[in-house]
PDB file of N, CA and C in Angstrom:
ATOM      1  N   UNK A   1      -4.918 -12.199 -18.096  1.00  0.00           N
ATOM      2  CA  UNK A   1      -3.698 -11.772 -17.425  1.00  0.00           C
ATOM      3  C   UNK A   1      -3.918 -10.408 -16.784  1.00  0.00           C
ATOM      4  N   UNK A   2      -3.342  -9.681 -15.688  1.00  0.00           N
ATOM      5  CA  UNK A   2      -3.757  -9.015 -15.089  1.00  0.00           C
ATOM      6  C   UNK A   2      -2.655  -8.010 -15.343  1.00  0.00           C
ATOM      7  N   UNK A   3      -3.487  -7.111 -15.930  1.00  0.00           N
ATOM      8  CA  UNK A   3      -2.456  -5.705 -16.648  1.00  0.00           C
ATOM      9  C   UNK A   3      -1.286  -4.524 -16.089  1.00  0.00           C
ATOM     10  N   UNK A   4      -0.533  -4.109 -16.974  1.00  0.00           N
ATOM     11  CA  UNK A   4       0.378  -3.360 -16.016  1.00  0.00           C
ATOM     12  C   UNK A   4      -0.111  -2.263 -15.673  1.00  0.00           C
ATOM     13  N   UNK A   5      -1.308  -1.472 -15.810  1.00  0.00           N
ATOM     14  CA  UNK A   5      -1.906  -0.717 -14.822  1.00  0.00           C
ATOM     15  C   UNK A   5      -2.749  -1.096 -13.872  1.00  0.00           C
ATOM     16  N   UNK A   6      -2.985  -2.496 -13.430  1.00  0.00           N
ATOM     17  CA  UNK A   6      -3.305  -2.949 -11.972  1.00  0.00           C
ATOM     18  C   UNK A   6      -2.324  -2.947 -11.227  1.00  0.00           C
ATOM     19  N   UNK A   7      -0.989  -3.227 -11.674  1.00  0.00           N
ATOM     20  CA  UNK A   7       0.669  -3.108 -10.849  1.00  0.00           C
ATOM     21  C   UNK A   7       0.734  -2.350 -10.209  1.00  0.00           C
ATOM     22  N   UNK A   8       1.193  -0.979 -11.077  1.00  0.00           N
ATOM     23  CA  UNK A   8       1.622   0.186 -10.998  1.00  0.00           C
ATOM     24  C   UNK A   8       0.798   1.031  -9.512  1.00  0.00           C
ATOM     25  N   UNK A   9      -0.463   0.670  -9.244  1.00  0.00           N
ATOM     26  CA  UNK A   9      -0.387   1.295  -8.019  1.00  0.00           C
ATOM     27  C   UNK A   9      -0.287   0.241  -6.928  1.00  0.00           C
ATOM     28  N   UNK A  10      -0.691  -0.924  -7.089  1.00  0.00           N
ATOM     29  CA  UNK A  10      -0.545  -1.673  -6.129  1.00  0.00           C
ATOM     30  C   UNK A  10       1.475  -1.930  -5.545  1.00  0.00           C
ATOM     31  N   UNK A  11       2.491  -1.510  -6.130  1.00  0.00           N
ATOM     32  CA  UNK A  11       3.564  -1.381  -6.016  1.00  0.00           C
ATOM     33  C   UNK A  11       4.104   0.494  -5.313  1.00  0.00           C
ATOM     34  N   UNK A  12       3.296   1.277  -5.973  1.00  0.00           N
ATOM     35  CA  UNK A  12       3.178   2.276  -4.768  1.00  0.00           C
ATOM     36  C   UNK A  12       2.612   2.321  -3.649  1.00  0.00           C
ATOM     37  N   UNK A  13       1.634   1.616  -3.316  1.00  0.00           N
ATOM     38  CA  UNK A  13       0.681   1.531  -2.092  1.00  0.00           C
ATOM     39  C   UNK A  13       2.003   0.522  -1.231  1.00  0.00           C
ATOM     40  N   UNK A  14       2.519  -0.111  -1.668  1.00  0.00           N
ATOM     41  CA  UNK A  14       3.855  -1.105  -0.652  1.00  0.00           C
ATOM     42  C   UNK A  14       4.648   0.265  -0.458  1.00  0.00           C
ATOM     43  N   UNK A  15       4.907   1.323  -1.310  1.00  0.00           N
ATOM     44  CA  UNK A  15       6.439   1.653  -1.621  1.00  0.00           C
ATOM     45  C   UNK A  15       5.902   2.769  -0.572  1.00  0.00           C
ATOM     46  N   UNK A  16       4.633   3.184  -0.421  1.00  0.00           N
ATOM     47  CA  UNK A  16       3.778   3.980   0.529  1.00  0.00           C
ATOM     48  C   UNK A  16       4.186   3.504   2.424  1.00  0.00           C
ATOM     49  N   UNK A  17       3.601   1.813   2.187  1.00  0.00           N
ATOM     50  CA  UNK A  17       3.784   1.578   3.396  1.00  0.00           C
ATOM     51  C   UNK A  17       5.195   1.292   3.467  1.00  0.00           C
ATOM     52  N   UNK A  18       6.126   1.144   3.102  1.00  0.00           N
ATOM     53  CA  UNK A  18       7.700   0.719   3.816  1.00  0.00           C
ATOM     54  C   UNK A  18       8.297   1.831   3.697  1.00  0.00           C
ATOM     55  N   UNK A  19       7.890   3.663   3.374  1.00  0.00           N
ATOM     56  CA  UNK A  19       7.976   4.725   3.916  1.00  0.00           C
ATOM     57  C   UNK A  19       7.826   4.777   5.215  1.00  0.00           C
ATOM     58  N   UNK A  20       6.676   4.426   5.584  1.00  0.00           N
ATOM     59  CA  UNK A  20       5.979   4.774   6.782  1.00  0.00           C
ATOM     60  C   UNK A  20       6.491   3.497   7.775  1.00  0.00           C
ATOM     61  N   UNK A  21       6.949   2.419   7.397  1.00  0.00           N
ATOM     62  CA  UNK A  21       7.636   1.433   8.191  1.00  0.00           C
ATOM     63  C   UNK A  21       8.642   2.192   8.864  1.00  0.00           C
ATOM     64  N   UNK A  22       9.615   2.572   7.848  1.00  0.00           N
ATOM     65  CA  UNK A  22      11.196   3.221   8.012  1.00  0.00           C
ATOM     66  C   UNK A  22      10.795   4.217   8.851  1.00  0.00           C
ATOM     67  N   UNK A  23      10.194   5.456   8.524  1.00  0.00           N
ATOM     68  CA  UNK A  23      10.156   6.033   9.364  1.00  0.00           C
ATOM     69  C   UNK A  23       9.392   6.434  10.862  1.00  0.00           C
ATOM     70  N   UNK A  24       8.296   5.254  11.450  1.00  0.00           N
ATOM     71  CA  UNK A  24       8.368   4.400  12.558  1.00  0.00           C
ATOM     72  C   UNK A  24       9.236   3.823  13.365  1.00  0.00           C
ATOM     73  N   UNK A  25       9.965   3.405  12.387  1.00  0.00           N
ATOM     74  CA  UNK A  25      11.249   2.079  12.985  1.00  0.00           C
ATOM     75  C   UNK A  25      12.680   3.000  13.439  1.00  0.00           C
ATOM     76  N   UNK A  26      12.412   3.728  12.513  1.00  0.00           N
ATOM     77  CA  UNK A  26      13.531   4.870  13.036  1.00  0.00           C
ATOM     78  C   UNK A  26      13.550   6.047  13.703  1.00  0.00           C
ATOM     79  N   UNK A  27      12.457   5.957  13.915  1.00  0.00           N
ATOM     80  CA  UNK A  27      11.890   7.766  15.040  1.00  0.00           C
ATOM     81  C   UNK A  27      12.402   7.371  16.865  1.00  0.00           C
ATOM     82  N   UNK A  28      12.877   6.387  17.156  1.00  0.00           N
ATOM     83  CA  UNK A  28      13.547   6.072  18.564  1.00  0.00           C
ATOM     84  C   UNK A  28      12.927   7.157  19.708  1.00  0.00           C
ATOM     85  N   UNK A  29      10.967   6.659  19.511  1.00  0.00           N
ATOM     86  CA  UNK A  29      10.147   7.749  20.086  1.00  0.00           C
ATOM     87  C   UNK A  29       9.597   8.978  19.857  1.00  0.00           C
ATOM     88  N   UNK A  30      10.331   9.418  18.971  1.00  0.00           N
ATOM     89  CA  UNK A  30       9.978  10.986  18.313  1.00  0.00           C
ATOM     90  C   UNK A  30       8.633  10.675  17.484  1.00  0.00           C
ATOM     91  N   UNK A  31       7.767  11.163  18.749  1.00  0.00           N
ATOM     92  CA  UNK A  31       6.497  11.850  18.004  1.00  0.00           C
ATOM     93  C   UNK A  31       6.576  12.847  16.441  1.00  0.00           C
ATOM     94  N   UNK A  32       6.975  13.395  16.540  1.00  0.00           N
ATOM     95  CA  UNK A  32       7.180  14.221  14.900  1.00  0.00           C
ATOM     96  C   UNK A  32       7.311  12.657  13.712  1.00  0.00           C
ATOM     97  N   UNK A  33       8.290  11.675  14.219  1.00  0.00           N
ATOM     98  CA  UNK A  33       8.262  10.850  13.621  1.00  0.00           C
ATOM     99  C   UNK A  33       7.428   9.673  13.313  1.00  0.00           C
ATOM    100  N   UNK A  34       7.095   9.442  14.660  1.00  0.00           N
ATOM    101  CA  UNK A  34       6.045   8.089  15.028  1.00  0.00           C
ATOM    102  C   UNK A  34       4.551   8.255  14.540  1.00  0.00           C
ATOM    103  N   UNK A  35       3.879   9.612  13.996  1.00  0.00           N
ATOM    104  CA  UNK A  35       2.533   9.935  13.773  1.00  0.00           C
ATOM    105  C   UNK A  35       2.734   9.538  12.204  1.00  0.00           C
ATOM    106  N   UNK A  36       3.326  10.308  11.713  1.00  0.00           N
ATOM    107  CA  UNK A  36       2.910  10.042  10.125  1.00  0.00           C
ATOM    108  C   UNK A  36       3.615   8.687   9.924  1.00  0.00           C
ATOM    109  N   UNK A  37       4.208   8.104  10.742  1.00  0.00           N
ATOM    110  CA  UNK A  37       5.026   6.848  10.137  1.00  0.00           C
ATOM    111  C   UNK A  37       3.987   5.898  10.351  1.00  0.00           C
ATOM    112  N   UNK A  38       3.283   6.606  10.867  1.00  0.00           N
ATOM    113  CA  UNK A  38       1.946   4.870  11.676  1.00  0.00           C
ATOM    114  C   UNK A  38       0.960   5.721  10.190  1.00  0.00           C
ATOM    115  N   UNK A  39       0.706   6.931  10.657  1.00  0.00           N
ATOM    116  CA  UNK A  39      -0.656   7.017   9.302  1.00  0.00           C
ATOM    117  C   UNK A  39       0.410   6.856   7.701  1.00  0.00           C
ATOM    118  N   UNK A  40       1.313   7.054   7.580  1.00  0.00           N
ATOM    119  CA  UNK A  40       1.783   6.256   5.973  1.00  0.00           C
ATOM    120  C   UNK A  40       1.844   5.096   6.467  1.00  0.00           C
ATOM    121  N   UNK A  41       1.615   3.811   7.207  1.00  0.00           N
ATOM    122  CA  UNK A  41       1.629   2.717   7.046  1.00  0.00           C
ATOM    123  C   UNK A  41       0.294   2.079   6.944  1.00  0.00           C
ATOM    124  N   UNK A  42      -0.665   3.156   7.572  1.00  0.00           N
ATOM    125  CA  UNK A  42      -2.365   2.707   7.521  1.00  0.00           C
ATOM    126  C   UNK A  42      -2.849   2.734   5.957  1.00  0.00           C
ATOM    127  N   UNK A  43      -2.103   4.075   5.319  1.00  0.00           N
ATOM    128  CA  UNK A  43      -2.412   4.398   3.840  1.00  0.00           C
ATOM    129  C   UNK A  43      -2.048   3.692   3.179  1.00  0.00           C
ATOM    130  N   UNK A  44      -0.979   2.562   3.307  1.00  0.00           N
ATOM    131  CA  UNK A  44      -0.133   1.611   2.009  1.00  0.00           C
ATOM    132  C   UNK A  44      -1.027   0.461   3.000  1.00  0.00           C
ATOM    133  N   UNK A  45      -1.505   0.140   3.618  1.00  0.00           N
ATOM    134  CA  UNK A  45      -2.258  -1.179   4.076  1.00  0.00           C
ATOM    135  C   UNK A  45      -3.799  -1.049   3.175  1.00  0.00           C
ATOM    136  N   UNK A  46      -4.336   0.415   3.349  1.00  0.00           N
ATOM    137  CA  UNK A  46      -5.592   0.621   2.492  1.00  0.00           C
ATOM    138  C   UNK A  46      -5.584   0.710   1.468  1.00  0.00           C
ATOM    139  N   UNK A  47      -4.986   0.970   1.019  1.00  0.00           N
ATOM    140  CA  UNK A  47      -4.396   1.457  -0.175  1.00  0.00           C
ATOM    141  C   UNK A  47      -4.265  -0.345  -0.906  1.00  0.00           C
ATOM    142  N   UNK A  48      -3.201  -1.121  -0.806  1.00  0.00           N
ATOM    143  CA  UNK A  48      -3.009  -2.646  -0.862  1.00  0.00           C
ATOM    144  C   UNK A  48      -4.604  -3.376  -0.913  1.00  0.00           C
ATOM    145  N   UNK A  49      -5.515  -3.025  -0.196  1.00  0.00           N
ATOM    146  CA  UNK A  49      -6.181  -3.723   0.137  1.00  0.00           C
ATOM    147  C   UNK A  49      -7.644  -2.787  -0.946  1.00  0.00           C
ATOM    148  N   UNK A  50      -7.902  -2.213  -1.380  1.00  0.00           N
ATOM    149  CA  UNK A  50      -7.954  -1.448  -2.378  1.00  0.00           C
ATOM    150  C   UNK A  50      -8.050  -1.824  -3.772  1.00  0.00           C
ATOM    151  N   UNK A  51      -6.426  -1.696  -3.760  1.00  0.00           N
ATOM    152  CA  UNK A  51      -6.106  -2.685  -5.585  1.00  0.00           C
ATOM    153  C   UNK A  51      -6.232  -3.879  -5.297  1.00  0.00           C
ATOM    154  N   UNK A  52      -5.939  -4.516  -4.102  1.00  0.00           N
ATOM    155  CA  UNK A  52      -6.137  -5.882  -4.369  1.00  0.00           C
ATOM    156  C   UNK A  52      -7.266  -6.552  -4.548  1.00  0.00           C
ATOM    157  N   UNK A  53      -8.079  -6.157  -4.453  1.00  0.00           N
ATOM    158  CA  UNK A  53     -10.117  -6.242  -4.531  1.00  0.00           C
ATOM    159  C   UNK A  53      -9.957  -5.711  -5.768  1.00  0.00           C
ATOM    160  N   UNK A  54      -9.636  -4.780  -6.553  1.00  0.00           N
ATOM    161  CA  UNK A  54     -10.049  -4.518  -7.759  1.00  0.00           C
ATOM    162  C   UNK A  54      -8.948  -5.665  -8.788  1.00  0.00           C
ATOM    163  N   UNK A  55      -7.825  -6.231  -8.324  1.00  0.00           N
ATOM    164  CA  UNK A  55      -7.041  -6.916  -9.141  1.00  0.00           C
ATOM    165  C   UNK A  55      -8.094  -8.264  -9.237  1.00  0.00           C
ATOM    166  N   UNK A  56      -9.004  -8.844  -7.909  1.00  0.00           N
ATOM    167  CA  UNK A  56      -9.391 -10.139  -7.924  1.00  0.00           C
ATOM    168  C   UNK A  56     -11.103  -9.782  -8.624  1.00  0.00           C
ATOM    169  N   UNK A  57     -11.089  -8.485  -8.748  1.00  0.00           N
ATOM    170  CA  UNK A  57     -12.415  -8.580  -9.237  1.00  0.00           C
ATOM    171  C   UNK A  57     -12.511  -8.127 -11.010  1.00  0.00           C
ATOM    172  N   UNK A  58     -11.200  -8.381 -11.195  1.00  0.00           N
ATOM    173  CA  UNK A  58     -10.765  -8.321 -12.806  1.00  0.00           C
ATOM    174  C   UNK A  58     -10.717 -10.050 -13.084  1.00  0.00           C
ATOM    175  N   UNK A  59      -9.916 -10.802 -12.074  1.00  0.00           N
ATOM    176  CA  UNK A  59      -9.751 -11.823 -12.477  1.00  0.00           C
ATOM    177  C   UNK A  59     -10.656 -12.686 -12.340  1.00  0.00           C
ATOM    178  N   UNK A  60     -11.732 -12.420 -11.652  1.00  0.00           N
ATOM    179  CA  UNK A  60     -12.706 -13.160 -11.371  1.00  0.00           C
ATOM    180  C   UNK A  60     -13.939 -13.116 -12.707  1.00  0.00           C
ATOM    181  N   UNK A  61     -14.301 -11.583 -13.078  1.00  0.00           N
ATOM    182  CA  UNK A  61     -15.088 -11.442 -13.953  1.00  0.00           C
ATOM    183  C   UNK A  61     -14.959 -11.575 -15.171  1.00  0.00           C
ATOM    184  N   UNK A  62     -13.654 -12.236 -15.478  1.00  0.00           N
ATOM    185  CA  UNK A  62     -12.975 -12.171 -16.714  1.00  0.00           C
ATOM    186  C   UNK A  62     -13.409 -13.481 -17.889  1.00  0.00           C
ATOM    187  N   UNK A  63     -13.983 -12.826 -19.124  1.00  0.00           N
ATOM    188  CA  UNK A  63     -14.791 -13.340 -19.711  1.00  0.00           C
ATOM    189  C   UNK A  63     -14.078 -14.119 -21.020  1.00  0.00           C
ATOM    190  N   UNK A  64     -13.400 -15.298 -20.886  1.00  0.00           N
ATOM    191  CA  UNK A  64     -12.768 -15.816 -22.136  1.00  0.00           C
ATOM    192  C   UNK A  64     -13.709 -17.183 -23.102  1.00  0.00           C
TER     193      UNK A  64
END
């Protein structure tokens, strides 16, 4: 079973990118807004993609 500290960041790395969604989606052009809203959405995509390689390489190597 795949433990609650594989969760715990893979649920910040989302909570990372739908920061950076919102504040994209809501900058109506504003550069001040539109830069970090695109790089917090690159960081919760890497970030996701990250734990999720380490979640499948728990479940894969897993020795019962």
């Amino acid at each position: 079973m795949i433990h609650n500290k594989r969760l715990k960041p893979l649920v910040a790395a989302i909570i990372v990118y739908f920061i950076g969604f919102f504040l994209y989606k809501g900058s109506n052009g504003n550069l001040a807004l539109v830069i970090p809203g695109a790089l917090f959405m690159l960081a919760g995509v890497v970030l996701n993609v990250i734990f999720m390689i380490r979640i499948f390489k728990d479940v894969f190597n897993k020795k019962d």
